[in-house]
N, C-alpha and C. Protein backbone atom coordinates (compact mmCIF):
# COMPACT_ATOMS: atom_id res chain seq x y z
N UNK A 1 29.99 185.06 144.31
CA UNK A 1 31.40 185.19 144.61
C UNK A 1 31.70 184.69 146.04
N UNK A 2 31.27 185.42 146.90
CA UNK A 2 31.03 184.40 148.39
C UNK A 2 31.06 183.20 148.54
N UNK A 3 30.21 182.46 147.63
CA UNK A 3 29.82 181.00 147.93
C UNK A 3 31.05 179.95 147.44
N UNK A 4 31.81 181.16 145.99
CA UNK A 4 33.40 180.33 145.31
C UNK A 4 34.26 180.75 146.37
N UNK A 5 34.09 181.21 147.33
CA UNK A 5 35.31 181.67 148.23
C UNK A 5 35.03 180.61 149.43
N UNK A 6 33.69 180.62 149.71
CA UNK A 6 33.50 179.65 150.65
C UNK A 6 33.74 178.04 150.60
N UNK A 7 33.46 178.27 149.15
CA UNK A 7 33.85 176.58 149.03
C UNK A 7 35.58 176.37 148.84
N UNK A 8 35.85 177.15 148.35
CA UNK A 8 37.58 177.31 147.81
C UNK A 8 38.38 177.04 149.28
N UNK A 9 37.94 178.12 150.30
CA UNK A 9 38.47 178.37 151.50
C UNK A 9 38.56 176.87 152.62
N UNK A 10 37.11 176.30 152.23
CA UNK A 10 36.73 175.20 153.05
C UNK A 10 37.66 173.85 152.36
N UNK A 11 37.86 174.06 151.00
CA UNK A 11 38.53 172.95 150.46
C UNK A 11 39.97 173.19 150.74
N UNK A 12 40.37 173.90 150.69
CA UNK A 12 42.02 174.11 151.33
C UNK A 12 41.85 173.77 152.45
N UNK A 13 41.01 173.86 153.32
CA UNK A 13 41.47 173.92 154.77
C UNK A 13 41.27 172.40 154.77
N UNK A 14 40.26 171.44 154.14
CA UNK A 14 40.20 169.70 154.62
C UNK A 14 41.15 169.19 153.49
N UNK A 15 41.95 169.91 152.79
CA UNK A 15 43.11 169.45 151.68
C UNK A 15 44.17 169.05 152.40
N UNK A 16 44.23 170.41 153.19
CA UNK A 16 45.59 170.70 154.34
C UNK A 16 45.82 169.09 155.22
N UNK A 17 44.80 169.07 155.83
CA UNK A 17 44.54 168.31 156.46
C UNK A 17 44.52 166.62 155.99
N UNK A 18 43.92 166.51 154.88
CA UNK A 18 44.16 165.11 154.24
C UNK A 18 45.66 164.83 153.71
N UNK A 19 46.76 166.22 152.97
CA UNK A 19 47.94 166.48 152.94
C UNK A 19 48.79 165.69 154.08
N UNK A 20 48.64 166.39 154.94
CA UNK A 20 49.45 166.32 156.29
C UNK A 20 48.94 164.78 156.69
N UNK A 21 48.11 164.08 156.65
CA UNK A 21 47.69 162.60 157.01
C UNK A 21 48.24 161.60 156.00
N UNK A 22 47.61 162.15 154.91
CA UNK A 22 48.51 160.89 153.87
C UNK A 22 49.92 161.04 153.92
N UNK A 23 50.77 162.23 154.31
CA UNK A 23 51.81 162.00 153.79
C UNK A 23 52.92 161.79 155.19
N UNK A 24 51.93 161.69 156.14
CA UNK A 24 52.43 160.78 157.62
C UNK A 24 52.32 159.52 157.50
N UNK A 25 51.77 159.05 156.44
CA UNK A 25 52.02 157.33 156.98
C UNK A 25 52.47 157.03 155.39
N UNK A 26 52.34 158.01 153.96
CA UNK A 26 53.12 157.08 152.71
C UNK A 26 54.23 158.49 152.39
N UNK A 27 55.54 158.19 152.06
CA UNK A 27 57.05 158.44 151.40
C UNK A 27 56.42 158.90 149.86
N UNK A 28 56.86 159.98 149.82
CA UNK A 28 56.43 160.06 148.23
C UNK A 28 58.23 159.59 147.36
N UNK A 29 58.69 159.07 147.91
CA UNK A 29 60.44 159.14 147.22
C UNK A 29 60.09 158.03 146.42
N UNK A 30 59.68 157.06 146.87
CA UNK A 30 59.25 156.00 145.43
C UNK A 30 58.56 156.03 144.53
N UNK A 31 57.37 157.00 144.36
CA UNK A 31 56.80 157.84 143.43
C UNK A 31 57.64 157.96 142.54
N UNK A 32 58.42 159.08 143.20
CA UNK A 32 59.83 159.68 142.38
C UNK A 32 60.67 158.90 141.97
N UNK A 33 61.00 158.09 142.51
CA UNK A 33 61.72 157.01 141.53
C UNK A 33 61.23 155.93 140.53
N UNK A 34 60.12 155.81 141.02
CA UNK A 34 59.41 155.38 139.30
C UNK A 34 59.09 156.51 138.30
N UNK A 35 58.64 157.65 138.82
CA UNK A 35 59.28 158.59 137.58
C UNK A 35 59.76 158.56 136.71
N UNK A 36 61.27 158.43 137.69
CA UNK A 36 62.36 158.20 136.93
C UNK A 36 62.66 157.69 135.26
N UNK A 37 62.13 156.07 135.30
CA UNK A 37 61.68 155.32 134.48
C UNK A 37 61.13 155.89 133.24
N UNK A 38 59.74 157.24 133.66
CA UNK A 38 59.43 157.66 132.76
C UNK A 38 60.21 159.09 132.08
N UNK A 39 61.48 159.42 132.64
CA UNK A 39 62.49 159.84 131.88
C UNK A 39 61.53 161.51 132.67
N UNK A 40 61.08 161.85 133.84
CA UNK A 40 60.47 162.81 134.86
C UNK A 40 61.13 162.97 135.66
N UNK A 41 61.58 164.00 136.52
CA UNK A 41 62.32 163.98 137.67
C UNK A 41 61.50 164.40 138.46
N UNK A 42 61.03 164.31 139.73
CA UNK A 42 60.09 165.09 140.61
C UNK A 42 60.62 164.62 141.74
N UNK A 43 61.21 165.71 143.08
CA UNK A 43 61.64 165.65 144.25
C UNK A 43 60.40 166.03 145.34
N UNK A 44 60.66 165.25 146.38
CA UNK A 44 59.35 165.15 147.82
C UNK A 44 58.85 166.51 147.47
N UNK A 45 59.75 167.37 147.61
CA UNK A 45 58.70 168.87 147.68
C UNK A 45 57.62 169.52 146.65
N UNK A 46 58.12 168.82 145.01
CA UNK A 46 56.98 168.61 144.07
C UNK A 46 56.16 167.41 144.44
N UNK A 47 56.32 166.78 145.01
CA UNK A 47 55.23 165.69 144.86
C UNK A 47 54.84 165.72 146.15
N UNK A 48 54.76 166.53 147.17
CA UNK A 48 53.76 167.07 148.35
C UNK A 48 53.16 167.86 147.72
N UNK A 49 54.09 169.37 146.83
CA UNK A 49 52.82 170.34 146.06
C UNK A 49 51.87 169.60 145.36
N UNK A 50 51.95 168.40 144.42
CA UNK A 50 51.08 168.19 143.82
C UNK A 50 50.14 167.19 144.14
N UNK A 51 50.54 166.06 145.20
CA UNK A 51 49.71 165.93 146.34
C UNK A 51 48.23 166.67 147.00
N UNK A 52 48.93 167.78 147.21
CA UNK A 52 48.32 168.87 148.16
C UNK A 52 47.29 169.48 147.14
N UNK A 53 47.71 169.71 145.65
CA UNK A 53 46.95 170.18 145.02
C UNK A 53 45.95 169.04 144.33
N UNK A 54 46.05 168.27 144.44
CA UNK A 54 45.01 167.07 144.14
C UNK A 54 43.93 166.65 144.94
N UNK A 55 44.49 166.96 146.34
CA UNK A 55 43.41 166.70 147.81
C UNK A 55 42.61 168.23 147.59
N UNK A 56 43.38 169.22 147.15
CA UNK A 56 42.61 170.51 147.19
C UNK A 56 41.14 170.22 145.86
N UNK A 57 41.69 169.87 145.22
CA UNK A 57 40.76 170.11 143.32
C UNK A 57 39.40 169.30 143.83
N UNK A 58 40.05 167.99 144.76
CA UNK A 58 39.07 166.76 144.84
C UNK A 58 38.28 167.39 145.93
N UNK A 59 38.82 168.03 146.88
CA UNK A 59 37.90 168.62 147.83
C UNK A 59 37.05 169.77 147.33
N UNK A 60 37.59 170.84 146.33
CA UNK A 60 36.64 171.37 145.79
C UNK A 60 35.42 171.06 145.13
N UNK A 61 35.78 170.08 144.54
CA UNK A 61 35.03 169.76 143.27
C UNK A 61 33.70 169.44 143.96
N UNK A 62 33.97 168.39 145.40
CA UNK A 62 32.56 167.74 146.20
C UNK A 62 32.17 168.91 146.72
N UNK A 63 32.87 169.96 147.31
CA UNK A 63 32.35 171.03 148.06
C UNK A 63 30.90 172.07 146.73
N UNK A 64 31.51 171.69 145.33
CA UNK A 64 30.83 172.52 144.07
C UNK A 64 29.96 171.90 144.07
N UNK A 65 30.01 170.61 143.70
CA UNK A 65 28.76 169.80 143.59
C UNK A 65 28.25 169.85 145.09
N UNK A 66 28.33 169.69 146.57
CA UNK A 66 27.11 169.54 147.23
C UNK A 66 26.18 170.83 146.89
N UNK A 67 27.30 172.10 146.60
CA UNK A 67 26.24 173.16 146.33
C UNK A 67 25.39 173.07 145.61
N UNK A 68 25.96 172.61 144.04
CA UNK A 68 24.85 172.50 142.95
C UNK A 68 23.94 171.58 143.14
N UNK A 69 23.68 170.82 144.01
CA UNK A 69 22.89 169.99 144.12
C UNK A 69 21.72 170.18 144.85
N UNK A 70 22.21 171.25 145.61
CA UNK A 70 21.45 171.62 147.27
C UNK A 70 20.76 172.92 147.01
N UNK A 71 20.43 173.19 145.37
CA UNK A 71 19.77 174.35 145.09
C UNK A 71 18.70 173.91 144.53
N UNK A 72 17.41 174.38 145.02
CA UNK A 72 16.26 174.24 144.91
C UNK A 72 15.78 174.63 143.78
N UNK A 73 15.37 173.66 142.93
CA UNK A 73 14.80 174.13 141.19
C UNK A 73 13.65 175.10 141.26
């Protein structure tokens, strides 16, 4: 349980951080307007949450695997 908290905790915190960088130099509003197209509506503040939650999953996922990897058979 520790070790899912540790990795969980550590992946939010370099999510945060990749969040706040990508979305200083790219506009998610054109995202949203190709959306559009697909008959979706999604405004900046959904598409930072889901942003944010994509840098989080991807940061977990490497944080799961270095563990599983780094355990001695």
């Amino acid at each position: 349980m520790r070790t899912a908290a540790m990795v969980l905790w550590c992946s939010f915190l370099v999510a945060s951080a990749g969040t706040m960088f990508c979305f200083a130099f790219v506009d998610p509003a054109p995202l949203g307007n190709a959306l559009l197209t697909f008959g979706l509506e999604a405004g900046r503040m959904t598409l930072y949450s889901l942003g944010f939650l994509f840098f989080w999953a991807l940061c977990a996922a490497s944080g799961a695997l270095t563990l599983w990897m780094s355990r001695p058979q």
